[in-house]
PDB file of N, CA and C in Angstrom:
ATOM      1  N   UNK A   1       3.780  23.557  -8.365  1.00  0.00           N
ATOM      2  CA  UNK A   1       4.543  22.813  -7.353  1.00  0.00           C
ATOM      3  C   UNK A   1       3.822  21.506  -7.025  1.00  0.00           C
ATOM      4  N   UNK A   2       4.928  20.446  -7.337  1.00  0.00           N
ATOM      5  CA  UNK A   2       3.933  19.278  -7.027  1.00  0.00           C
ATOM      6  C   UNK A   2       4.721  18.818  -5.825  1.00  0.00           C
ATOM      7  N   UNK A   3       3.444  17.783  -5.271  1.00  0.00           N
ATOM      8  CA  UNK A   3       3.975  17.155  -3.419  1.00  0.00           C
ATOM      9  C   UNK A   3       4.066  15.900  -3.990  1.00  0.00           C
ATOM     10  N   UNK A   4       5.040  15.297  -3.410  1.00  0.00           N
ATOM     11  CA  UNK A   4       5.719  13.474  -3.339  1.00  0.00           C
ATOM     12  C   UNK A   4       3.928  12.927  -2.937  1.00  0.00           C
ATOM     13  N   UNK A   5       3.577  11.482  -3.527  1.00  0.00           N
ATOM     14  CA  UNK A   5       2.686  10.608  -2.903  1.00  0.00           C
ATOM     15  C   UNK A   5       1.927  10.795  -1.534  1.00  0.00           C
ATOM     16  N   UNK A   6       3.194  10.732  -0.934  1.00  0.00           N
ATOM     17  CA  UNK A   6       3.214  10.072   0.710  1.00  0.00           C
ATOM     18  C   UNK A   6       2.902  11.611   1.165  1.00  0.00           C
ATOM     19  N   UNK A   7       3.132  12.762   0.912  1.00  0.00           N
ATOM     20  CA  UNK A   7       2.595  13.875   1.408  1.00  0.00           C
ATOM     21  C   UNK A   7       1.214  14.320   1.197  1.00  0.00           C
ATOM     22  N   UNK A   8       0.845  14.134  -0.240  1.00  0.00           N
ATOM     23  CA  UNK A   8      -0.402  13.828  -0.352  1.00  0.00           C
ATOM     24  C   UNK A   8      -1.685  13.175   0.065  1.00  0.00           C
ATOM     25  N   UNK A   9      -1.034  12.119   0.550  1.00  0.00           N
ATOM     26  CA  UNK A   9      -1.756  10.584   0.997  1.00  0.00           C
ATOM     27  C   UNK A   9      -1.776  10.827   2.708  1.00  0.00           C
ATOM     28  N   UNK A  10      -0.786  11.572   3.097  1.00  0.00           N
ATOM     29  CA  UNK A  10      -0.954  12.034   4.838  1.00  0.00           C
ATOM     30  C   UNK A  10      -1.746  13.199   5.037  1.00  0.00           C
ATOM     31  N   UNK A  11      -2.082  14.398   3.582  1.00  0.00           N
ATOM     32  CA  UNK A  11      -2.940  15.329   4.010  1.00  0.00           C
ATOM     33  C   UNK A  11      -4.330  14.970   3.720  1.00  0.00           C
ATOM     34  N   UNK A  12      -4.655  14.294   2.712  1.00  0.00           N
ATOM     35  CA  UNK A  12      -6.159  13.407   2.405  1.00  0.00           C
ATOM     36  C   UNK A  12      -6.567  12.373   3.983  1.00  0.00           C
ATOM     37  N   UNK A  13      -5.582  12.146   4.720  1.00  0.00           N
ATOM     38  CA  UNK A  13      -5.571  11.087   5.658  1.00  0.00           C
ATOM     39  C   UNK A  13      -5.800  11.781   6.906  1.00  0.00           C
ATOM     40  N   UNK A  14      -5.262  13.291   7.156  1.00  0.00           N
ATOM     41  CA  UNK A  14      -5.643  13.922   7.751  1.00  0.00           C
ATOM     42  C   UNK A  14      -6.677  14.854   7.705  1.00  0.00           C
ATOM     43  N   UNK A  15      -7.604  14.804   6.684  1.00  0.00           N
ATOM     44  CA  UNK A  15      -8.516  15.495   6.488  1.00  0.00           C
ATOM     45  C   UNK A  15      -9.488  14.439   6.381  1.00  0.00           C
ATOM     46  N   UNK A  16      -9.359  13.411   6.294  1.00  0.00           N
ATOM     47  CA  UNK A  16     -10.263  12.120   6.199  1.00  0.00           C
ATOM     48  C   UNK A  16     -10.934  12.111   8.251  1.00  0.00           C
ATOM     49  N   UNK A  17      -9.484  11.639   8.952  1.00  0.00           N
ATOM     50  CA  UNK A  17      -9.982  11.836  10.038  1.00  0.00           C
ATOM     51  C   UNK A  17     -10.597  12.447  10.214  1.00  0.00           C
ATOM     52  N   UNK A  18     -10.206  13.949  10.648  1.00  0.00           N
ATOM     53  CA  UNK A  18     -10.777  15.356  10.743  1.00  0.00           C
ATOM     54  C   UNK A  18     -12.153  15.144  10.939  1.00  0.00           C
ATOM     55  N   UNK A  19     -12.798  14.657   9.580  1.00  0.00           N
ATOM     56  CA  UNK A  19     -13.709  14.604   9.132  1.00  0.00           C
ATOM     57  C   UNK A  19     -14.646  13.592   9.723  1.00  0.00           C
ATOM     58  N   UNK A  20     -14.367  12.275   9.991  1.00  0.00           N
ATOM     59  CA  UNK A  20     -14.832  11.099  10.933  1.00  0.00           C
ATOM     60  C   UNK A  20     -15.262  11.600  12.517  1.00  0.00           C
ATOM     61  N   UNK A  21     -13.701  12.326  13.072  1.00  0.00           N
ATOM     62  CA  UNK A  21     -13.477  13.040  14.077  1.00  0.00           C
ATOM     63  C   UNK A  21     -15.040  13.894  14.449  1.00  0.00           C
ATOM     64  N   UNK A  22     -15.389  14.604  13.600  1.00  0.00           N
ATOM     65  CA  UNK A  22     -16.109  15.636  13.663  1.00  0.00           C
ATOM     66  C   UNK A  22     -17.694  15.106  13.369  1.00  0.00           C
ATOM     67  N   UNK A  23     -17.843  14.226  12.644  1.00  0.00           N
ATOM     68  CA  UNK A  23     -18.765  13.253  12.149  1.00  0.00           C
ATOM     69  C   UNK A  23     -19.211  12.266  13.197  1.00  0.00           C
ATOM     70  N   UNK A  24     -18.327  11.951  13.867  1.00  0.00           N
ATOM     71  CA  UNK A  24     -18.912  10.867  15.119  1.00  0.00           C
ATOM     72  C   UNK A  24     -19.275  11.156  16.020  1.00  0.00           C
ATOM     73  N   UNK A  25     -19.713  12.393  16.667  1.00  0.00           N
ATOM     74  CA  UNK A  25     -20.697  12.636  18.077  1.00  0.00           C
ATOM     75  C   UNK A  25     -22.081  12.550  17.136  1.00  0.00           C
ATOM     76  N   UNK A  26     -22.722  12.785  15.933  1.00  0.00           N
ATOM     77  CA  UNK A  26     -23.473  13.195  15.392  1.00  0.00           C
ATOM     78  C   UNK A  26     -24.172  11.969  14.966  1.00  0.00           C
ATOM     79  N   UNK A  27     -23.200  10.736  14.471  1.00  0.00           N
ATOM     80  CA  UNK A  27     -23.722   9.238  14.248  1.00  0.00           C
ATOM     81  C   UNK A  27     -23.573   8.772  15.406  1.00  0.00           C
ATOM     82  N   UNK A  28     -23.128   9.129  16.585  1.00  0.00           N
ATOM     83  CA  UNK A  28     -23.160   8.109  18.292  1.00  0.00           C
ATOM     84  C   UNK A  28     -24.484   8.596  18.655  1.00  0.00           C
ATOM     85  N   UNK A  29     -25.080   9.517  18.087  1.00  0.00           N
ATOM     86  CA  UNK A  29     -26.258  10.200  18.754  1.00  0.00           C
ATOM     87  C   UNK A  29     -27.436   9.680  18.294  1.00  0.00           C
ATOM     88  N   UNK A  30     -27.097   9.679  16.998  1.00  0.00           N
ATOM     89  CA  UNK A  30     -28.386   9.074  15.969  1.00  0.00           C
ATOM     90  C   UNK A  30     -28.482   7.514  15.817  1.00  0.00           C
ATOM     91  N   UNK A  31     -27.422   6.952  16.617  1.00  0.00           N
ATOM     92  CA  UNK A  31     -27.392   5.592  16.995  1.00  0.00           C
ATOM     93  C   UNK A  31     -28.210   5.026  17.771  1.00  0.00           C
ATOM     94  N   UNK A  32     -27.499   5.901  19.139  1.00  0.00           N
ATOM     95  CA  UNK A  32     -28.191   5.905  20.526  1.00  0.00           C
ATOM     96  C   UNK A  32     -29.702   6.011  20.500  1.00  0.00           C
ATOM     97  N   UNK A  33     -30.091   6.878  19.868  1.00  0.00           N
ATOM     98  CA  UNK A  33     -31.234   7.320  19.920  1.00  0.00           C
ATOM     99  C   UNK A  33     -32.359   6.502  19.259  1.00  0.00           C
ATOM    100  N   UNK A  34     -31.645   5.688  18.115  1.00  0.00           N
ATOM    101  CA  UNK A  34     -32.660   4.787  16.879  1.00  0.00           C
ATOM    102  C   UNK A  34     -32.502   3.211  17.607  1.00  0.00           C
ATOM    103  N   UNK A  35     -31.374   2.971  18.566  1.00  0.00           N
ATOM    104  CA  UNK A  35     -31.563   1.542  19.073  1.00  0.00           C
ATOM    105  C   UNK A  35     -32.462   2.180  20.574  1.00  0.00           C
ATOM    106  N   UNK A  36     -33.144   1.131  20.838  1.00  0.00           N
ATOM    107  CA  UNK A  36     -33.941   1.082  22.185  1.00  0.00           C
ATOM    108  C   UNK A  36     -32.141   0.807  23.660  1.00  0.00           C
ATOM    109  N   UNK A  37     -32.461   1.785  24.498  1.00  0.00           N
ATOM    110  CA  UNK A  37     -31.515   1.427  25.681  1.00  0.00           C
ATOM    111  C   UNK A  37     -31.913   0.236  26.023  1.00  0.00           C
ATOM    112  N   UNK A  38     -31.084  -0.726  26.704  1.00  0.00           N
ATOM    113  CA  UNK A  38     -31.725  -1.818  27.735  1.00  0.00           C
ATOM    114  C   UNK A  38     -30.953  -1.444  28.880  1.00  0.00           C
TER     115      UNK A  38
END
């Protein structure tokens, strides 16, 4: 069973987020932490 483009391209797109989603408390932290506060 194959999926049209555009169905494909919205579940890669939603698993892309997902993934950013879940990924960004982890790089805001290691940000925070490697620049000096002012």
């Amino acid at each position: 069973m194959k999926e049209p483009w555009h169905i494909r391209l919205g579940i890669w797109a939603g698993v892309a987020l997902l993934l950013a989603w879940s990924l960004l408390p982890i790089y805001w932290t290691l940000a925070s932490s490697l620049t000096p506060t002012v």
